[in-house]
C-alpha atoms as a PDB file:
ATOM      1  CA  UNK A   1      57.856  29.982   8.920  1.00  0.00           C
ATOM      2  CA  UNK A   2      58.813  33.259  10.998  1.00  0.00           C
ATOM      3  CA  UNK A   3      55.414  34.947   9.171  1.00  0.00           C
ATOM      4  CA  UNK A   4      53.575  31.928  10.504  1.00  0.00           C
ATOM      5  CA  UNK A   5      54.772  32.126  14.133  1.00  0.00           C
ATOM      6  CA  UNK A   6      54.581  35.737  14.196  1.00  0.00           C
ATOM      7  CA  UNK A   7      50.513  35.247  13.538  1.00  0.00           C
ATOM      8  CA  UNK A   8      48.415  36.919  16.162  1.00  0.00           C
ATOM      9  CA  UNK A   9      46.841  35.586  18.756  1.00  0.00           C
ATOM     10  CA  UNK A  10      43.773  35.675  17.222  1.00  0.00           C
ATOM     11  CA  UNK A  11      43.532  31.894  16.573  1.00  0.00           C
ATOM     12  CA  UNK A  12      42.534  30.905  20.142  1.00  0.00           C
ATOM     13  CA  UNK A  13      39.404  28.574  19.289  1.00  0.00           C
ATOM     14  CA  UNK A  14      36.218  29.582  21.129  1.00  0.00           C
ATOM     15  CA  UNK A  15      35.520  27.178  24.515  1.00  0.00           C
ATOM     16  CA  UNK A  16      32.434  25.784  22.660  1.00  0.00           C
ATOM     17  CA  UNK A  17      35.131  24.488  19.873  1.00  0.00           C
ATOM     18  CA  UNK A  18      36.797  21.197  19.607  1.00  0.00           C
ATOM     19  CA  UNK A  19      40.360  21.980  20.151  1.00  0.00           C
ATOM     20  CA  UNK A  20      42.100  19.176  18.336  1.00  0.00           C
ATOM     21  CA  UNK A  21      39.465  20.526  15.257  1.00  0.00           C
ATOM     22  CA  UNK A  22      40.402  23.819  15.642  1.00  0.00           C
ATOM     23  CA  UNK A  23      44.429  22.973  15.311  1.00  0.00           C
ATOM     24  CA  UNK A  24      43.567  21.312  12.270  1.00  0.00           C
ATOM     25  CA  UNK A  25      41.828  24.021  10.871  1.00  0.00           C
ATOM     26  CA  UNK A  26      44.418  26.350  11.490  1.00  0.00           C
ATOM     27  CA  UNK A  27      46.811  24.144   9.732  1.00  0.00           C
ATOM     28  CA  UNK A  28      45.037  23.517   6.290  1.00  0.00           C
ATOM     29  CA  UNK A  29      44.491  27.449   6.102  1.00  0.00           C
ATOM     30  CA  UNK A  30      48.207  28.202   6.522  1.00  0.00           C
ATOM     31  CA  UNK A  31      48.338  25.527   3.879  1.00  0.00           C
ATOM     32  CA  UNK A  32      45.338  27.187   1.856  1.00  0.00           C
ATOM     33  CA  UNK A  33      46.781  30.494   1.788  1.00  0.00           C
ATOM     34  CA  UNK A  34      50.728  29.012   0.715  1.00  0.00           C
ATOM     35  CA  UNK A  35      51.803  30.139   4.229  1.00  0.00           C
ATOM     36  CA  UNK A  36      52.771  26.748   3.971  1.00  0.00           C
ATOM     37  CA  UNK A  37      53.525  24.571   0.927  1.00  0.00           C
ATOM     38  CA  UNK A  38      54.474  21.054   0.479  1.00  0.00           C
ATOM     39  CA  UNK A  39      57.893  20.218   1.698  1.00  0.00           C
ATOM     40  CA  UNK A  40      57.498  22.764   4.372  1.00  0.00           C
ATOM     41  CA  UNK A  41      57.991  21.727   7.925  1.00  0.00           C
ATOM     42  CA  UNK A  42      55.386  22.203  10.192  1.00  0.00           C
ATOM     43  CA  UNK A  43      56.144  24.462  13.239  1.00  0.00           C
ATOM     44  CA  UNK A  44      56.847  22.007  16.741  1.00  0.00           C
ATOM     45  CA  UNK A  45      54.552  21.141  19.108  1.00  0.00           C
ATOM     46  CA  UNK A  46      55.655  23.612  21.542  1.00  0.00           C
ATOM     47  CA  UNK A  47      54.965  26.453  18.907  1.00  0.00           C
ATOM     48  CA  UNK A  48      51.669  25.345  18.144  1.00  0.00           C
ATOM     49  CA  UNK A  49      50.748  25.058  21.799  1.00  0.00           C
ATOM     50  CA  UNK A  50      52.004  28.666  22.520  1.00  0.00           C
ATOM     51  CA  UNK A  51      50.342  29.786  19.339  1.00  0.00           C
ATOM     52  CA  UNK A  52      46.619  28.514  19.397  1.00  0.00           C
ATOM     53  CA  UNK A  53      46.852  27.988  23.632  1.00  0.00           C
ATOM     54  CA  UNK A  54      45.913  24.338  23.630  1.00  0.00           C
ATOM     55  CA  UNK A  55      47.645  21.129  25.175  1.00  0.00           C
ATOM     56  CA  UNK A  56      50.496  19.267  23.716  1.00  0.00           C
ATOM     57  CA  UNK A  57      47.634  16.023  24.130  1.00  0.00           C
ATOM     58  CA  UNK A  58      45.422  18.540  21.920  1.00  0.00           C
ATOM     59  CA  UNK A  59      48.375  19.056  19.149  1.00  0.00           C
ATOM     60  CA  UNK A  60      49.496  15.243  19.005  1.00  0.00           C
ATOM     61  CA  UNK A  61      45.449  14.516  18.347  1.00  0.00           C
ATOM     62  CA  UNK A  62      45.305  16.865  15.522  1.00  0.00           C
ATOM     63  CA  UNK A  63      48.496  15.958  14.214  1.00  0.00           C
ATOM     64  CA  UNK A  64      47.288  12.518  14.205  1.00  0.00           C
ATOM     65  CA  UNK A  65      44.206  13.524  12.094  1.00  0.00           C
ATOM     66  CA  UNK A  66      46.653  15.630   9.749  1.00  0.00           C
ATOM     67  CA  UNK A  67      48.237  12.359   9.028  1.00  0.00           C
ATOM     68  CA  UNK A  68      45.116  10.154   8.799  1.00  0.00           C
ATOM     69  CA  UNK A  69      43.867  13.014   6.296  1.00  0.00           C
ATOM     70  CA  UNK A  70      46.910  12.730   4.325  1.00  0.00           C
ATOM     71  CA  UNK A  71      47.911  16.447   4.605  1.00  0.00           C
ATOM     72  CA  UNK A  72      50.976  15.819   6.088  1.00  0.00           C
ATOM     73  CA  UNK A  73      53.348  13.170   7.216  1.00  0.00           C
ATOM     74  CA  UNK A  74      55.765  12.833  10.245  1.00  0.00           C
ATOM     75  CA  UNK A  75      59.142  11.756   9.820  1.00  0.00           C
ATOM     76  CA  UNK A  76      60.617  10.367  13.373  1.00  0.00           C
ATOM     77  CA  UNK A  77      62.504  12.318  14.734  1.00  0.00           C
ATOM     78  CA  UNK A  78      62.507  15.126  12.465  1.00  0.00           C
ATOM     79  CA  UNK A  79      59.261  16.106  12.229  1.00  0.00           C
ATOM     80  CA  UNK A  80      56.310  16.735  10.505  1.00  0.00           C
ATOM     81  CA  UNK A  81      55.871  17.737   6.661  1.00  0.00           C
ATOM     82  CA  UNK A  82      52.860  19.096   4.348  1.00  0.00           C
ATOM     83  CA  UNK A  83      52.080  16.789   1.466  1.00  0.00           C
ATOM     84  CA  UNK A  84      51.658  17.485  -2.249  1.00  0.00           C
ATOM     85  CA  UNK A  85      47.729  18.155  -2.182  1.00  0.00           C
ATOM     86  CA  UNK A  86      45.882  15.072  -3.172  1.00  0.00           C
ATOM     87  CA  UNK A  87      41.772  15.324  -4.487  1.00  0.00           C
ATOM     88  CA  UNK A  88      39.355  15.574  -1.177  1.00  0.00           C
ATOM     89  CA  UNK A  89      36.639  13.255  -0.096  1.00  0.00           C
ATOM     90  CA  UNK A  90      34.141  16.002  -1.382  1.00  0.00           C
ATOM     91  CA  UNK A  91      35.379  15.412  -4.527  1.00  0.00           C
ATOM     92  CA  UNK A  92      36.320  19.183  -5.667  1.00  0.00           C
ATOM     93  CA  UNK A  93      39.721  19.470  -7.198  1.00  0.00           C
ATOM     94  CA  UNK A  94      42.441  21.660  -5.782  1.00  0.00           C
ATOM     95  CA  UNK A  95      43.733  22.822  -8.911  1.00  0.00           C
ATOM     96  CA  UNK A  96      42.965  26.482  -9.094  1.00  0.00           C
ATOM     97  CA  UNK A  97      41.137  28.233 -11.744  1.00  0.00           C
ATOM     98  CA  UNK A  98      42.940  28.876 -14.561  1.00  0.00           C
ATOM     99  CA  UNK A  99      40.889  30.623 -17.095  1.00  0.00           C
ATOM    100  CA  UNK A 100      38.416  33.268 -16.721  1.00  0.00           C
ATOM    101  CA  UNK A 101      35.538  30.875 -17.703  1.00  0.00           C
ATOM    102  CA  UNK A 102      36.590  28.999 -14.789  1.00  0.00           C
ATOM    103  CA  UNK A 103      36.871  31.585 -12.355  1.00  0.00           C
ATOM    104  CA  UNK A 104      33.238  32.760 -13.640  1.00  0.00           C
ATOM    105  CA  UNK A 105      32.249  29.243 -12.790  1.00  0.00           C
ATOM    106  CA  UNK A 106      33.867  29.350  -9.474  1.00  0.00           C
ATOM    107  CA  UNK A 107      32.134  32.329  -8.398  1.00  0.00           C
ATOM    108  CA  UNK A 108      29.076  31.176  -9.036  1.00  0.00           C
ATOM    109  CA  UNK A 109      29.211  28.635  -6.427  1.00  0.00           C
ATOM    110  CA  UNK A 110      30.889  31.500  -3.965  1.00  0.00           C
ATOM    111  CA  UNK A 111      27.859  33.411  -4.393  1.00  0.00           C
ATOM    112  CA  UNK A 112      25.021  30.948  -2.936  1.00  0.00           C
ATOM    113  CA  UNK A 113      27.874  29.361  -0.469  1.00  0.00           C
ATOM    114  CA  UNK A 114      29.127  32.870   0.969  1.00  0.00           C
ATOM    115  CA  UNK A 115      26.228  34.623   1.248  1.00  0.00           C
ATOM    116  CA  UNK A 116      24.798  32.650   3.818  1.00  0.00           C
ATOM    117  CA  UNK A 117      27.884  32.033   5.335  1.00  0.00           C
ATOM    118  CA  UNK A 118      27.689  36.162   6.137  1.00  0.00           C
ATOM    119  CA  UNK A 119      24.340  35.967   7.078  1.00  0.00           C
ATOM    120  CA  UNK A 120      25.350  33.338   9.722  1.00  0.00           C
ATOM    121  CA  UNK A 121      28.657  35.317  10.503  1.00  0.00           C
ATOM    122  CA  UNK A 122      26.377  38.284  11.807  1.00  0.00           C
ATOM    123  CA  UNK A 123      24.309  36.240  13.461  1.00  0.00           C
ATOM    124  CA  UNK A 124      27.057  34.602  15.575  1.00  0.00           C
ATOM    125  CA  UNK A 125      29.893  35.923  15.649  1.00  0.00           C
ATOM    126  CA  UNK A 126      31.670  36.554  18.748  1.00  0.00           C
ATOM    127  CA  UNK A 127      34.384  39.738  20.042  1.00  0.00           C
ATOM    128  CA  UNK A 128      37.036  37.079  19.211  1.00  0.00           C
ATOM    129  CA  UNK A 129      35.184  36.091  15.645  1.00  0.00           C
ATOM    130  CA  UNK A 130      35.145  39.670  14.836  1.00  0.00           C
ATOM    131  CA  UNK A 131      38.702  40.893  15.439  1.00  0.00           C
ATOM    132  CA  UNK A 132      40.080  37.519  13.435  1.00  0.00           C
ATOM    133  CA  UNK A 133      37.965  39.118  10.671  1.00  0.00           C
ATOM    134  CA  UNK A 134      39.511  42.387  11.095  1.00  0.00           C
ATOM    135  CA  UNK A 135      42.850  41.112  11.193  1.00  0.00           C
ATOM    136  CA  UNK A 136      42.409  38.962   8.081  1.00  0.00           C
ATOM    137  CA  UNK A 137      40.714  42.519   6.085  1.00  0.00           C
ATOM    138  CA  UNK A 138      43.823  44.720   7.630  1.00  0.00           C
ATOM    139  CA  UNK A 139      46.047  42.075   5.890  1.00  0.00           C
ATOM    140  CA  UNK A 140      45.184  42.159   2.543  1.00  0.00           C
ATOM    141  CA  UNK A 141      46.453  46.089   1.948  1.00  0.00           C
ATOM    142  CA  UNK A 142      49.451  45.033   3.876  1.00  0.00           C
ATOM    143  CA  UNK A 143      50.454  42.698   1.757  1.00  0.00           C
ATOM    144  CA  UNK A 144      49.785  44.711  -1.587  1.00  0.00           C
ATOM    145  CA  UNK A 145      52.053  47.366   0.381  1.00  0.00           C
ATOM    146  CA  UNK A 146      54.943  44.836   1.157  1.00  0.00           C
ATOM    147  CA  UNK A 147      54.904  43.827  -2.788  1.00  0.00           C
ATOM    148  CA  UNK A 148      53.488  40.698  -2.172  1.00  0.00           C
ATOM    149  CA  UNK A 149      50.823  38.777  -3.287  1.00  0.00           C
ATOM    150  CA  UNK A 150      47.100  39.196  -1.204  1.00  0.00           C
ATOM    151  CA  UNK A 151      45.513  36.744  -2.349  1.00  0.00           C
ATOM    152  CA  UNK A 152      46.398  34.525   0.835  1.00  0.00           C
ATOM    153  CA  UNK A 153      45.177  36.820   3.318  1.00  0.00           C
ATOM    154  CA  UNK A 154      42.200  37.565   0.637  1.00  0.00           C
ATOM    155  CA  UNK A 155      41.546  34.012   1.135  1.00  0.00           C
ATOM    156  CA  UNK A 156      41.775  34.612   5.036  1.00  0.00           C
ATOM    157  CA  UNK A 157      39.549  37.058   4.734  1.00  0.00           C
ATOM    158  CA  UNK A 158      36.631  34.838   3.364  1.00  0.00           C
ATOM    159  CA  UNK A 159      37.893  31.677   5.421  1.00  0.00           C
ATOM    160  CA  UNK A 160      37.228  33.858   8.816  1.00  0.00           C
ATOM    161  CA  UNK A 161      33.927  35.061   7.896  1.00  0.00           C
ATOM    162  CA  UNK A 162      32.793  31.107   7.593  1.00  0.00           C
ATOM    163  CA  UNK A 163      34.961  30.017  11.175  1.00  0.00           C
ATOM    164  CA  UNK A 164      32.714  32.777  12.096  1.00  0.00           C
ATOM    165  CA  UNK A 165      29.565  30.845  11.796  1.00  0.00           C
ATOM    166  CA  UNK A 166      30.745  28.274  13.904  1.00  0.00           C
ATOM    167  CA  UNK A 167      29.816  25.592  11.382  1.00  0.00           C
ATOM    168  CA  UNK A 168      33.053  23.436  10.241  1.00  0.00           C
ATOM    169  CA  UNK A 169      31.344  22.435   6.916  1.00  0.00           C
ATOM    170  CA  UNK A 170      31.903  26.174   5.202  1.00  0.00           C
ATOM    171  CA  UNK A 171      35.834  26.388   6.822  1.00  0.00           C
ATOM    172  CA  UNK A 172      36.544  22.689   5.069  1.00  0.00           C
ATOM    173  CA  UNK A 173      34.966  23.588   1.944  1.00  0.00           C
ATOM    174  CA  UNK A 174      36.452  27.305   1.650  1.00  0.00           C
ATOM    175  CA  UNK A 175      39.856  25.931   2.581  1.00  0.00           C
ATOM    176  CA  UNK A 176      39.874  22.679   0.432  1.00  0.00           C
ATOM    177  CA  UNK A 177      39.343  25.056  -2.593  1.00  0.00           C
ATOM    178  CA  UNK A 178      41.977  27.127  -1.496  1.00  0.00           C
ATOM    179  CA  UNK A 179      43.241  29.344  -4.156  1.00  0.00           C
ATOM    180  CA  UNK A 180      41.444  28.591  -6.528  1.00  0.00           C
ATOM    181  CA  UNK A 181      38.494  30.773  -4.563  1.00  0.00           C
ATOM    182  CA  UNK A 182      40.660  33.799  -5.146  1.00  0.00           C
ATOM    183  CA  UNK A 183      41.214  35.031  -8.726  1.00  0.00           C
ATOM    184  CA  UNK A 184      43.785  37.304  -8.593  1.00  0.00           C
ATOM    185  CA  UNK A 185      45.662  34.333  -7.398  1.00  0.00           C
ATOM    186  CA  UNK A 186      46.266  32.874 -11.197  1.00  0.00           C
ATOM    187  CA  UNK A 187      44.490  36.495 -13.429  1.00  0.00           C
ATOM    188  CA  UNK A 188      45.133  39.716 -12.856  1.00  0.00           C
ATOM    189  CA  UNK A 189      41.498  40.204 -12.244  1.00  0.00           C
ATOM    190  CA  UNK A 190      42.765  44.585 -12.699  1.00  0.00           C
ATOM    191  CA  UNK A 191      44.746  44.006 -15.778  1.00  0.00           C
ATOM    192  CA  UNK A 192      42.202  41.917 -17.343  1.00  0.00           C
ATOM    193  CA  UNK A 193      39.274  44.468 -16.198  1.00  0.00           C
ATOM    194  CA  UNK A 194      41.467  47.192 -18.066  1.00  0.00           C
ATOM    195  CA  UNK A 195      41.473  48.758 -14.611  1.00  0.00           C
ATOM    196  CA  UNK A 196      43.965  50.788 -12.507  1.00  0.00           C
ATOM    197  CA  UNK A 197      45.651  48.199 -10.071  1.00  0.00           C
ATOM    198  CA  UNK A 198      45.507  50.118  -7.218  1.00  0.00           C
ATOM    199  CA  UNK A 199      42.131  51.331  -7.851  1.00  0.00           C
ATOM    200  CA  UNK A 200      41.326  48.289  -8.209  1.00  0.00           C
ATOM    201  CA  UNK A 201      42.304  46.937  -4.925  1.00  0.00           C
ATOM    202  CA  UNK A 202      40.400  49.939  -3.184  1.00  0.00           C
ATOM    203  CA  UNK A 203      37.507  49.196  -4.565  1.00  0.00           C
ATOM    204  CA  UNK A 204      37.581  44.963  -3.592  1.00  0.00           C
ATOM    205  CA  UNK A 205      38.767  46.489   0.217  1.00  0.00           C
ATOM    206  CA  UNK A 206      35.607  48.585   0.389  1.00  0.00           C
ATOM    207  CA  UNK A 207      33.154  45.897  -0.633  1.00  0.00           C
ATOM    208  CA  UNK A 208      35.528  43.564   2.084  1.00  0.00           C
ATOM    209  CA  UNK A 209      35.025  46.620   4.489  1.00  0.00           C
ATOM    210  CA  UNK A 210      31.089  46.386   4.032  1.00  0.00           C
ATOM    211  CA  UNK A 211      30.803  42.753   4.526  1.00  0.00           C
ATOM    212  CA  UNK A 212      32.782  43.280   7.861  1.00  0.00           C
ATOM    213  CA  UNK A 213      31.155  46.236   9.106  1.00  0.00           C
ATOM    214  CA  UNK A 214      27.506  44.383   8.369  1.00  0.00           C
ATOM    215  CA  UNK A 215      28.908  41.381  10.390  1.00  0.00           C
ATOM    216  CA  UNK A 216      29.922  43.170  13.175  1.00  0.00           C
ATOM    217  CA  UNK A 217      26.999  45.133  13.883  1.00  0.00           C
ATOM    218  CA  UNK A 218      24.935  41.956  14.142  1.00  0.00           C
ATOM    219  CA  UNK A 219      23.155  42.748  10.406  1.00  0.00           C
ATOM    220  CA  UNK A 220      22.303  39.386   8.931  1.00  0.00           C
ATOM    221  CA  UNK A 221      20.815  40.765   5.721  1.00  0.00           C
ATOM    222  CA  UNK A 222      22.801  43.598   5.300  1.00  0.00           C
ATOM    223  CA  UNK A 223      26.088  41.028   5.522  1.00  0.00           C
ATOM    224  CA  UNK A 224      24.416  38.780   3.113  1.00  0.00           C
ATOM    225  CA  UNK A 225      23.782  41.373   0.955  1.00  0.00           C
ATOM    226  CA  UNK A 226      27.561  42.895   0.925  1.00  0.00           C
ATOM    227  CA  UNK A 227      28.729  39.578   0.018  1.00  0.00           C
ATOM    228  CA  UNK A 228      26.538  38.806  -2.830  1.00  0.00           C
ATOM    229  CA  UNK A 229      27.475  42.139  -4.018  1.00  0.00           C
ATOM    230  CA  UNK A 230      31.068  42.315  -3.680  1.00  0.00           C
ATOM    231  CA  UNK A 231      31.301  38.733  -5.627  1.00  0.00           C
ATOM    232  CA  UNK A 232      28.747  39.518  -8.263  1.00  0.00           C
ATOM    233  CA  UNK A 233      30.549  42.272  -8.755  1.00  0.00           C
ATOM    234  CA  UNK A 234      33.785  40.233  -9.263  1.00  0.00           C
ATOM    235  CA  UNK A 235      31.706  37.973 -11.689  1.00  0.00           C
ATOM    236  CA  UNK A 236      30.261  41.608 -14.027  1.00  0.00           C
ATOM    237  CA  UNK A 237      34.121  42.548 -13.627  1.00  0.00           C
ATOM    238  CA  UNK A 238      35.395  39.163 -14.799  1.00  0.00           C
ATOM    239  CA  UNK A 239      32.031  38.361 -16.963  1.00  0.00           C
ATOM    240  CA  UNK A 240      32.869  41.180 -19.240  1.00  0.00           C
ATOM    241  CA  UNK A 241      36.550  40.759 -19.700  1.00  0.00           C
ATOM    242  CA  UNK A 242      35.789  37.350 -20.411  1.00  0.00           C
ATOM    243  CA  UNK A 243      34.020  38.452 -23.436  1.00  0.00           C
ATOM    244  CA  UNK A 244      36.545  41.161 -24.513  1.00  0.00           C
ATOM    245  CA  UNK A 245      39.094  38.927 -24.120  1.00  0.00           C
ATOM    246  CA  UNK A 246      37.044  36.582 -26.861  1.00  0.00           C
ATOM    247  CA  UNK A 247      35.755  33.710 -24.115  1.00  0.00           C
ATOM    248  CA  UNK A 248      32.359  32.980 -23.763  1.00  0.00           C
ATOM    249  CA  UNK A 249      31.314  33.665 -20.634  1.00  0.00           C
END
């Protein structure tokens, strides 16, 4: 919870935004990325104001769509709790990927879905767009430096390059397939590719770097074509230790 309050102030939604929207956006990617999990308690009202700088009105709306949603429930006077994940009304399944055919599978559908969503990013993305995405790249090192596991703020990473478009539809989708969008999550994607781990991870943070650098200097074709690099990439690197590893891929 301290890690989630100690977020920065990056999340203030754009004036143009729904605010209520925004809060609940900001909630299902904390839950996305296993900032939080089920059980966990949601942070107060007050702490979600400060946070995100919207009204306590604008909090008890979105908490009140939370519920209706079934993410989380609110015990009186306690508080408010994140539910086991149930299957969404788009009717993709949580569960993440669990074998390399599936994570082949996966990233198949990343490819067509994310490379527009960068072309859109550099189209629209604001001073405030482009420093979330900045934060979410500078995390992902951080967290292979702290011993932990990236593939949360990997996963912030891709979910800030679709808030970036400004179109809800890619920030639902990305975040209601969570972890599974992420392989390193479940495979070590390095171990697997018979690669040096922390070669590895340089070379996914300089594909991550292009993608950024294309969005930020307005380049809608040079961002889309980053991002279908750096995931077909990921599918040769995962294609071919599928079929080392005896899968058919």
């Amino acid at each position: 919870m301290a890690d989630l309050l100690a977020a920065p102030m990056l999340n203030r939604p754009p004036r143009n935004r729904n605010l209520a929207e925004h809060v609940v956006s900001y909630v299902n990617e904390q839950i996305a990325s296993r900032v939080l999990k089920p059980g966990d308690k949601l942070p107060t009202e007050s702490s979600l104001m400060t946070l995100l700088g919207v009204s306590r009105t604008v909090v008890r709306e979105a908490i009140s769509r939370l519920q209706a949603m079934s993410v989380i429930e609110t015990r009186h006077g306690i508080g408010s709790f994140v539910l086991e994940p149930r299957r969404e009304p788009l009717g993709l399944d949580v569960v993440p990927a669990s074998t390399l055919n599936d994570l082949l599978a996966v990233l198949e559908l990343r490819i067509s879905l994310e490379t527009e969503c960068a072309g859109l990013a550099a189209q629209r993305a604001g001073e405030r767009d482009l420093a979330h995405i900045r934060a979410a790249l500078d995390a992902i090192p951080a967290a292979t430096r702290a011993g932990g596991d990236s593939a949360g703020a990997d996963l912030q990473f891709h979910v800030s390059v679709a808030r970036a478009t400004g179109n809800r539809y890619f920030v639902d989708i990305l975040t209601q397939m969570g972890a599974a969008l992420i392989p390193r999550h479940r495979i070590d994607s390095a171990g697997i590719a018979h690669s040096d781990p922390s070669a590895y991870a340089e070379l996914v943070n300089r594909e991550h770097e292009s993608i950024f650098e294309a969005i930020a200097r307005h380049d809608p074709e040079g961002a889309r074509a980053a991002m279908r690099m750096h995931l077909s990439s990921s599918r040769e690197r995962l294609r071919r230790a599928a079929t080392a590893a005896g899968e058919t891929a």
